[in-house]
Protein backbone atom coordinates (compact mmCIF):
# COMPACT_ATOMS: atom_id res chain seq x y z
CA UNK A 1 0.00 0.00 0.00
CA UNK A 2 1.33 3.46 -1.42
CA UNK A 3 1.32 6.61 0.95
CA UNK A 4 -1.69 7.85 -0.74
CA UNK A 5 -3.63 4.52 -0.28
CA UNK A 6 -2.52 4.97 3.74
CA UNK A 7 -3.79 8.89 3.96
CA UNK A 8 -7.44 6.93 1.86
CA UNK A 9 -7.81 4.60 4.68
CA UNK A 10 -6.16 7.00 7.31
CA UNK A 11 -9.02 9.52 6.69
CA UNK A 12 -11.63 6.78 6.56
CA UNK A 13 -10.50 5.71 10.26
CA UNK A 14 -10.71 8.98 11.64
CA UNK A 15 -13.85 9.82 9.83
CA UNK A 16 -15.67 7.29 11.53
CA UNK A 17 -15.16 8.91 14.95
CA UNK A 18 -17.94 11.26 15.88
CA UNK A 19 -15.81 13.88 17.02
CA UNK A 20 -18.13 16.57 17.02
CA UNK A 21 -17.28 19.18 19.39
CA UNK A 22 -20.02 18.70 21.98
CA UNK A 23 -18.54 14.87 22.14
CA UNK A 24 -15.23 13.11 23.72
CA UNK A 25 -12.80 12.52 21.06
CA UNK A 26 -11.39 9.68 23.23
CA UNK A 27 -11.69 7.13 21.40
CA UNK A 28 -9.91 8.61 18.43
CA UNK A 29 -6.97 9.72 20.56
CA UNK A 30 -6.55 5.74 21.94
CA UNK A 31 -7.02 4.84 17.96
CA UNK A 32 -4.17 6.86 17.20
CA UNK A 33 -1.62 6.19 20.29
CA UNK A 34 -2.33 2.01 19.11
CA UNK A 35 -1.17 3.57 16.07
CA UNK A 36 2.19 5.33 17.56
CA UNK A 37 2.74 2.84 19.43
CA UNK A 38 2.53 -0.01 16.89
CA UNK A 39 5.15 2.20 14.88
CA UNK A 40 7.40 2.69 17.41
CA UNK A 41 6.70 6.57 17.50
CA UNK A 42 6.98 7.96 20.70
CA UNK A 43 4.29 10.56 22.11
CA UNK A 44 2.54 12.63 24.37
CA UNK A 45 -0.93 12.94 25.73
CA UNK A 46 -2.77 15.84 27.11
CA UNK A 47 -6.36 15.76 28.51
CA UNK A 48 -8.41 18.86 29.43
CA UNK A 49 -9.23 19.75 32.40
CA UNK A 50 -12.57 17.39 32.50
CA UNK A 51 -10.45 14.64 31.26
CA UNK A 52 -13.24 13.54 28.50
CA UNK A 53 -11.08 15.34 25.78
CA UNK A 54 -6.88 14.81 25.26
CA UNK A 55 -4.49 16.03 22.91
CA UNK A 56 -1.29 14.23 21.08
CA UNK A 57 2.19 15.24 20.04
CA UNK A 58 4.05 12.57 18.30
CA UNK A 59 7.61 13.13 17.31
CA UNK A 60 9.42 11.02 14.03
CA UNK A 61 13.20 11.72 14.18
CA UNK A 62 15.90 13.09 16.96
CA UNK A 63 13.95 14.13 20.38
CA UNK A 64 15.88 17.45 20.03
CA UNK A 65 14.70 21.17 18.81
CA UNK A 66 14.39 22.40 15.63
CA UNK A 67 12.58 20.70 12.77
CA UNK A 68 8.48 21.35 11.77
CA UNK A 69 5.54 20.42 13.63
CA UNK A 70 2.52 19.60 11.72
CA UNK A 71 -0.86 20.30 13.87
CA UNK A 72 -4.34 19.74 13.19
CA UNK A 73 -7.53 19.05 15.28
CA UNK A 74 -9.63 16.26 15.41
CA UNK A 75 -12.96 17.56 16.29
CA UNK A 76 -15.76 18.35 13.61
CA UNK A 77 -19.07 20.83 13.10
CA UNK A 78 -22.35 18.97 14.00
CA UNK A 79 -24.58 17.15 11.71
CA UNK A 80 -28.02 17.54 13.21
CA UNK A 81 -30.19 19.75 10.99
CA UNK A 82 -28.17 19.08 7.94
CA UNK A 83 -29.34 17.12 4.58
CA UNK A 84 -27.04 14.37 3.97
CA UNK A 85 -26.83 11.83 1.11
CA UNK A 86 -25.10 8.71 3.17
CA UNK A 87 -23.79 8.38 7.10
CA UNK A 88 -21.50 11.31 7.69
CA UNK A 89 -19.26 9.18 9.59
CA UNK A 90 -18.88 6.29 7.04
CA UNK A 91 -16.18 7.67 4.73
CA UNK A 92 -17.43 7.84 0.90
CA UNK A 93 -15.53 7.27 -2.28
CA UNK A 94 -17.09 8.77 -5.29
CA UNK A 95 -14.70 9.22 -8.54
CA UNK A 96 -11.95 11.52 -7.12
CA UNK A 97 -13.84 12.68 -3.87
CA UNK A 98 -13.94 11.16 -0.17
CA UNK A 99 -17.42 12.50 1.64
CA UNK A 100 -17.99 12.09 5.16
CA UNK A 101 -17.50 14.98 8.15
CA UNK A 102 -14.20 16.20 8.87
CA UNK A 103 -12.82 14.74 5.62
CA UNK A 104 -11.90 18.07 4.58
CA UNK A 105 -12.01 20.02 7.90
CA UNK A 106 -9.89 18.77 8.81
CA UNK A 107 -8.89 15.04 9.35
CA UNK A 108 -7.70 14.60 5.87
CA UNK A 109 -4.55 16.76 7.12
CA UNK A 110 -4.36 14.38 9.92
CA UNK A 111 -4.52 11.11 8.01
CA UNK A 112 -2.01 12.16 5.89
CA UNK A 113 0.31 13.32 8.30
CA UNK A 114 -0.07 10.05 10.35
CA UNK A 115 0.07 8.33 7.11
CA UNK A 116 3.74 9.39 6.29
CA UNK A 117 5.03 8.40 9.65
CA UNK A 118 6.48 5.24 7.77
CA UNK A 119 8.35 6.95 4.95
CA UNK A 120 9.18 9.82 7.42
CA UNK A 121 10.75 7.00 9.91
CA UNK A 122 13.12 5.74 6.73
CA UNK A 123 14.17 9.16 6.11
CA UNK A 124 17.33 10.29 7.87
CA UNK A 125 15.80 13.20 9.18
CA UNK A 126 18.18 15.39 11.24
CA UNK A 127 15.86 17.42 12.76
CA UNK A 128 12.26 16.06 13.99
CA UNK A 129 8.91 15.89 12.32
CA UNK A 130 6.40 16.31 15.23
CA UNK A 131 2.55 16.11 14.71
CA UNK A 132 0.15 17.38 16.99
CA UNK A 133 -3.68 16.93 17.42
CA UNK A 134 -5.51 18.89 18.85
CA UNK A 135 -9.50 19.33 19.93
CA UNK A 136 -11.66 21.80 20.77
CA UNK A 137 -10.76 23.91 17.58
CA UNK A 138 -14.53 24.64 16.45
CA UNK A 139 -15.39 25.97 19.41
CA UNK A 140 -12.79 27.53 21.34
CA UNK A 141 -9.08 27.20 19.86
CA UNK A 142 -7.83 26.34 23.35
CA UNK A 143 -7.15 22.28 22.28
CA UNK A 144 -3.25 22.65 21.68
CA UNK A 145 -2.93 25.76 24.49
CA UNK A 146 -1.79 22.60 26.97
CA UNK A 147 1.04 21.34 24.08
CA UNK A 148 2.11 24.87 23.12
CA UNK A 149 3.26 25.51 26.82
CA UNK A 150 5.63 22.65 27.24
CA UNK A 151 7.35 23.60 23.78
CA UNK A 152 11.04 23.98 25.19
CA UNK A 153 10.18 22.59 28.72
CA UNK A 154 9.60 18.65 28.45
CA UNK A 155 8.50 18.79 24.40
CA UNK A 156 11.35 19.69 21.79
CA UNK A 157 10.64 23.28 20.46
CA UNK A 158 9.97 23.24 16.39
CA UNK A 159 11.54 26.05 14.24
CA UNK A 160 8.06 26.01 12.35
CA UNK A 161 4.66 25.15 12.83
CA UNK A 162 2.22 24.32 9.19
CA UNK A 163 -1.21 24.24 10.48
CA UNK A 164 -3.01 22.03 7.93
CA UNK A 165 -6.45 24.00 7.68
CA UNK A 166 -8.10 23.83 3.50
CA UNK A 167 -6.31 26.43 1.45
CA UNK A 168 -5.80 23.73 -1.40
CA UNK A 169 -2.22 23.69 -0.72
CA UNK A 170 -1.45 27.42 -1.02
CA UNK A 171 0.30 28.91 2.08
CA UNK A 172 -1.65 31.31 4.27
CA UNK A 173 0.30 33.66 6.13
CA UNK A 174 -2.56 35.83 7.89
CA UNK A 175 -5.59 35.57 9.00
CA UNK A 176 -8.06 37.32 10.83
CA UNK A 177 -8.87 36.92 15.38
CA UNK A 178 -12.35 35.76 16.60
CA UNK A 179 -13.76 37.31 19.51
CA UNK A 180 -16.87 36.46 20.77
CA UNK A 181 -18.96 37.91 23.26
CA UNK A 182 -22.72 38.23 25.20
CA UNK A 183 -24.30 41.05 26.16
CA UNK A 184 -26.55 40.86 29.24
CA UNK A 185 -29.15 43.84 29.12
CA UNK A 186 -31.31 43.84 32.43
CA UNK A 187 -34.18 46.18 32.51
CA UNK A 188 -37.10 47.08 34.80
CA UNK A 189 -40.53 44.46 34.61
CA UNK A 190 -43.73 46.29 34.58
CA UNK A 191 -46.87 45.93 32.97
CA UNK A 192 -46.59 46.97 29.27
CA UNK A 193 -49.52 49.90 29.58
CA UNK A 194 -47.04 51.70 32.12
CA UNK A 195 -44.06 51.07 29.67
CA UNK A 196 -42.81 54.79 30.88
CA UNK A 197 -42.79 53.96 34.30
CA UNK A 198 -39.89 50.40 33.10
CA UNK A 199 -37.11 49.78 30.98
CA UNK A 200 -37.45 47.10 28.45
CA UNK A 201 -34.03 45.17 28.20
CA UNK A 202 -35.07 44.06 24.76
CA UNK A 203 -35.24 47.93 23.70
CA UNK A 204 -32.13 48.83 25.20
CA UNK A 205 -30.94 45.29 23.66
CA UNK A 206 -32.00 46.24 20.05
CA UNK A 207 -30.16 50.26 20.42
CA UNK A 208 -26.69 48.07 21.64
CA UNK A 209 -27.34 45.96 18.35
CA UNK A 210 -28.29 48.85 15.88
CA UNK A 211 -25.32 50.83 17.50
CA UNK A 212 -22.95 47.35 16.58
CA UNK A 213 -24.21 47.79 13.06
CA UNK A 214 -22.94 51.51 13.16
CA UNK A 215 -19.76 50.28 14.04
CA UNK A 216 -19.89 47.69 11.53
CA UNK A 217 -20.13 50.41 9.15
CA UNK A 218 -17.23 52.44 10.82
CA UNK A 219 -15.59 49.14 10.04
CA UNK A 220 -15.61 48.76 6.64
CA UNK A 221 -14.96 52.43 6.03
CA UNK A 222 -11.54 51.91 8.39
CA UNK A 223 -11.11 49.41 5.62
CA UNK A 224 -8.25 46.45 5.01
CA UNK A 225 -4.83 48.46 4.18
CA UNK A 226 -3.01 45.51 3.14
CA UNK A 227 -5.77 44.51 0.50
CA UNK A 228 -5.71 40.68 0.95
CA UNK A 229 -8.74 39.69 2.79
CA UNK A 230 -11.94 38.93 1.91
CA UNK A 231 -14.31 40.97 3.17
CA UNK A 232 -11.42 43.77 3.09
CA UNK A 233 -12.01 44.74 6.99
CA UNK A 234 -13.01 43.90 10.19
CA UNK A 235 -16.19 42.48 11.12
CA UNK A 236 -18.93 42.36 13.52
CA UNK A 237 -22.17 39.57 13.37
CA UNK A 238 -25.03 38.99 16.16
CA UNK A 239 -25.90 35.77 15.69
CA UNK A 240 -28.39 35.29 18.35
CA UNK A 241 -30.64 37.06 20.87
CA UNK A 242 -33.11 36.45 23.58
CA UNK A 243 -35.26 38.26 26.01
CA UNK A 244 -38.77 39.22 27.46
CA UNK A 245 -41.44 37.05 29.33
CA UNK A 246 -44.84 38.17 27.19
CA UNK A 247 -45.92 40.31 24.91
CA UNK A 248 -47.37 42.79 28.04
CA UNK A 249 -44.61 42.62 29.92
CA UNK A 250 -41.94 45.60 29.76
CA UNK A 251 -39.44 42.82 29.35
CA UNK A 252 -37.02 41.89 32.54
CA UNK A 253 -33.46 40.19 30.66
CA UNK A 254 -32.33 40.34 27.58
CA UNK A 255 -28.97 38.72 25.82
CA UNK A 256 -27.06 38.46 22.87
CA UNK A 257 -24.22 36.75 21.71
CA UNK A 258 -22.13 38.24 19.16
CA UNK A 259 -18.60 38.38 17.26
CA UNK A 260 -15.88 40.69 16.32
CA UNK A 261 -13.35 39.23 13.45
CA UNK A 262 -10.65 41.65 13.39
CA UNK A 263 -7.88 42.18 11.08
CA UNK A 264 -4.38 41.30 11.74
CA UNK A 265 -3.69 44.60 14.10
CA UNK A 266 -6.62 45.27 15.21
CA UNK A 267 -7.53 44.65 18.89
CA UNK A 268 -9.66 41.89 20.05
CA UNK A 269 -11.56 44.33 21.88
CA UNK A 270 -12.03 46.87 19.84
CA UNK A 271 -15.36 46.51 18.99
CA UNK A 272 -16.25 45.81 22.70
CA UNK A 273 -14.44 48.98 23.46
CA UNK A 274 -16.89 51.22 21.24
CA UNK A 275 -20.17 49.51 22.32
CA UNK A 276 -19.18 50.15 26.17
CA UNK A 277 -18.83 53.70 25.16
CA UNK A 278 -22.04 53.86 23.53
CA UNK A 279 -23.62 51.90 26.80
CA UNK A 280 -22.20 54.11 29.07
CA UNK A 281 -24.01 56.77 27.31
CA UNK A 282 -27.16 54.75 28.46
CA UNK A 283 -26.21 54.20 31.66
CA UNK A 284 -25.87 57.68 32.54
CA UNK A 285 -29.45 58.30 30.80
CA UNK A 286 -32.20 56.00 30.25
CA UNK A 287 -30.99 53.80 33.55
CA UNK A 288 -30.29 57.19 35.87
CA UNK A 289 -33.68 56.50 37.48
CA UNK A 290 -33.42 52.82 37.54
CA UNK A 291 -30.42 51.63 39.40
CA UNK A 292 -31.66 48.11 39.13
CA UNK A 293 -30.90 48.09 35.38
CA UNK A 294 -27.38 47.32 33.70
CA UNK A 295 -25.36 46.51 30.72
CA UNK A 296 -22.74 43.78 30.97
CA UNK A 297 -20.79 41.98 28.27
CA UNK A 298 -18.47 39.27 28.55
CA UNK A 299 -15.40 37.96 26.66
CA UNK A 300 -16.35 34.05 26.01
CA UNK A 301 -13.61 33.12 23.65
CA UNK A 302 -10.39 35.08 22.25
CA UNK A 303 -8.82 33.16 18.97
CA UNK A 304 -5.70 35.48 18.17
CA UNK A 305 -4.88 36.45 14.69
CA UNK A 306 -1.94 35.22 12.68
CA UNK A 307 -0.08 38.06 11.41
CA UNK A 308 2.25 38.08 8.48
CA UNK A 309 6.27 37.83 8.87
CA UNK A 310 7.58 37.38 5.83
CA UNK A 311 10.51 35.82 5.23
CA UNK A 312 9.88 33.59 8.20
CA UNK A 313 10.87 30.22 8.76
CA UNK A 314 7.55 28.94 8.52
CA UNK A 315 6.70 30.89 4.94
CA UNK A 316 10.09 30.53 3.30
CA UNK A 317 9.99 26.07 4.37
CA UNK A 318 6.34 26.00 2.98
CA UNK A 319 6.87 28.09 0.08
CA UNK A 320 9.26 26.24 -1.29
CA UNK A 321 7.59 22.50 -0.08
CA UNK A 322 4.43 23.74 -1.64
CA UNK A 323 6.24 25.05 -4.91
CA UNK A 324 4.38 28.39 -4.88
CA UNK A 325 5.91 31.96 -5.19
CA UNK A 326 3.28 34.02 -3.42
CA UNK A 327 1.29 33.56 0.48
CA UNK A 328 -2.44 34.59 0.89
CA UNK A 329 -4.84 35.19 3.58
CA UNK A 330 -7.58 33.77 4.65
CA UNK A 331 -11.08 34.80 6.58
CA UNK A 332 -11.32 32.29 8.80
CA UNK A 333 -9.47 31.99 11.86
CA UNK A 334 -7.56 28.79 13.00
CA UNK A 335 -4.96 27.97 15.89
CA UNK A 336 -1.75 28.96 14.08
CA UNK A 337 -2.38 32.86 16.30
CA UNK A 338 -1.46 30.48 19.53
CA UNK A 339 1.77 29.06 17.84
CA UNK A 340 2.66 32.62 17.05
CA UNK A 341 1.91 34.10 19.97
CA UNK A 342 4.77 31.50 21.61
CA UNK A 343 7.28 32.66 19.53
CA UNK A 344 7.05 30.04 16.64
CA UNK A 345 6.98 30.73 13.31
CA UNK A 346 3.35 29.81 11.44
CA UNK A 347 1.70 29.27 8.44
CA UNK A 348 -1.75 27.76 7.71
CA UNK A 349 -1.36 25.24 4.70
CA UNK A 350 -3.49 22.21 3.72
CA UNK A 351 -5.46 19.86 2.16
CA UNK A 352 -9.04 20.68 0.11
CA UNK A 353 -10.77 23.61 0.15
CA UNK A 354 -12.77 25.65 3.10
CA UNK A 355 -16.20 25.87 0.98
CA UNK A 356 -16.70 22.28 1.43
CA UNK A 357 -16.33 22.63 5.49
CA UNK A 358 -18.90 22.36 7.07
CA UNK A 359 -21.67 21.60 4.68
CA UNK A 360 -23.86 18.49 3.89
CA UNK A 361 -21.32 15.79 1.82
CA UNK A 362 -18.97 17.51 2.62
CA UNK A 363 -16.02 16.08 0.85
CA UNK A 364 -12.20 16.34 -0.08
CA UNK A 365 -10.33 15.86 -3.58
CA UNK A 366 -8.01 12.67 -3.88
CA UNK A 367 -6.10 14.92 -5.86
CA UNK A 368 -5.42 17.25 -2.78
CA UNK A 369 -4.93 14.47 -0.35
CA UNK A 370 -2.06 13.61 -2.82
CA UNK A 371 -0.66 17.10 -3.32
CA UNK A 372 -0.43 16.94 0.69
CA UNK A 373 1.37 13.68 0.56
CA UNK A 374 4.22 15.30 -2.20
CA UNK A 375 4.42 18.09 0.33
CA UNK A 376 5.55 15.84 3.09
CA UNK A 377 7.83 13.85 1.39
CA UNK A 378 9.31 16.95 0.24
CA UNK A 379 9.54 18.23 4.30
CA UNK A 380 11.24 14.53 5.13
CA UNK A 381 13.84 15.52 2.54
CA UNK A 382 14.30 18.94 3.58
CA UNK A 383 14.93 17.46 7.27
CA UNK A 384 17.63 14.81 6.67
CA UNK A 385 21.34 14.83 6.89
């Protein structure tokens, strides 16, 4: 069985594992230590603080610094509510595709990195090949935060880190930070006749969200300088609110939950920043009467940007493995901001393409499963003698 025939039944293995991000991904984490372990590979395992959730780093080569760590994560979007053809966790073969969830996003990354370990064993590499995977990536980002920490303490430090998120094997050097947040509005209950006499959270609710569209606008105006991303600035989406009791009730509580993508640059709380001035504002008006009533908003997950260094270790290595002369950036955000933030060099590059994550049949090409597998044989040479 070629390398390529490995990554096919790799992915098909880890596909199979309902990893969705509400769920353990245990079992897939003892799948692939049997695996380590039956090639001699030695690793490391990190749970999370519940201990229904781990992490692995697996190193191929010297147990010394330097070399390229390949991460990934292992959990997936949900399936309930979406229209699929087949069971999303029975990997698919249709002419050149492989359906099933997480194929492309991202455990085809993962099946071909673990899929190499053979070849990359044979090679005499002189610096390490280390693969981590991760969980929690859909949700929070915080899966490899455990990992990252003991780089240089009791794990060997890489000189570059290739997250393999879809960007059908172009390097991505940037992309933009997640922040997400709720807003807790809590107003004065009355009867609805003596509205003047309350304060309706879900009024002062809807001002904080018109007022987050205003700075939406003050967004896109403030524009992308650097030209590369799609939309070409910072962001801002409400994706969900709540509130009120009845229809005649001057409503009690009222919430949101909402996001701020930023730009490489831009502060994670930036656009918290101008909605707390535009609450104070309210605060000092329509709740002066009522000091029951208050606005609070708070930080539920911070995903960090990955800016661009060019010339980096990380760009220049995958470049040159990927054979392409230029970087882009993406609009989705990934965990290669935590590698940077420690100091390590990162770039996002991978298998497939991100407008097949997280959709019904979701599905990657052969053809980029293979393109992956020529760009880690091309690493393994890079690292030896």
């Amino acid at each position: 069985m070629d390398a390529l025939d490995r990554a096919i039944d790799m992915t098909a293995r880890l596909v199979a594992f309902d990893t969705e991000s509400s769920k353990s991904n245990l079992p897939l984490i003892d799948f692939v230590e049997a695996y380590l372990r039956e090639q001699g590979v030695p690793f490391a395992r990190a749970p999370n603080a519940v201990g229904d959730k781990a992490a692995i780093f697996a190193t191929i080569g010297p147990m010394a610094p330097g070399g390229v760590l390949l991460s990934g994560h292992t959990d997936v979007v949900p399936v309930e509510g979406q229209e699929w053809s087949f069971d999303p966790f029975t990997l698919r073969r249709d002419g050149g595709r492989l359906y099933g969830r997480g194929a492309v996003d991202m455990k085809g990354f993962g099946a071909v990195a673990l899929a190499m370990i053979p070849e990359f064993k044979k090679a005499a590499l002189a610096r390490p090949i280390h693969i981590l995977l991760s969980y929690d990536e859909e949700t929070t980002c915080l899966g490899p935060l455990d990992m990252i920490a003991r780089l240089g303490v009791d794990l060997p430090r890489p000189n570059a880190v290739i997250v393999g998120e879809p960007t059908s094997m172009e390097v991505a050097d940037a992309h933009k930070s997640v922040t997400t947040f709720t807003t807790h509005v809590r107003g004065f209950e009355i009867h609805s006749a003596n509205l003047h006499r309350g304060v309706s959270a879900v009024h002062i609710a809807c001002r904080l969200v018109t007022e987050l569209e205003r700075i939406s606008e003050e967004l896109r105006v403030e524009g992308d300088p650097s030209g590369r991303f799609d939309p070409p600035y910072s962001t801002i989406h409400v994706g969900f609110i709540k509130g009120g009791t009845a229809r005649n009730i001057v409503a009690k509580d009222c919430e949101f939950h909402w996001e701020f993508r930023g730009l490489p640059g831009a502060a994670p709380t930036l656009a918290r920043d101008r909605l707390e001035a535009y609450a104070d504002g309210l605060r000092k008006t329509v709740f002066a009467a009522f000091p029951q009533c208050g606005i609070d908003t708070d930080t539920l997950v911070k995903v960090p940007g990955l800016a661009p260094q060019p010339g980096s270790a990380a760009e220049t290595l995958a470049l040159r493995l990927a054979r392409r002369n230029n970087t882009i950036a993406v609009p989705y955000a990934t965990e290669a901001g935590h590698f940077q933030k420690a100091g390590v060099p990162t770039v996002v590059c991978g298998p497939g393409r991100i407008d097949q994550a997280h959709q019904p049949d979701e599905y990657v090409d052969i053809s980029e499963l293979a393109a992956c597998v020529d760009f880690m044989r091309a690493l393994a040479r890079e690292l030896e003698t």
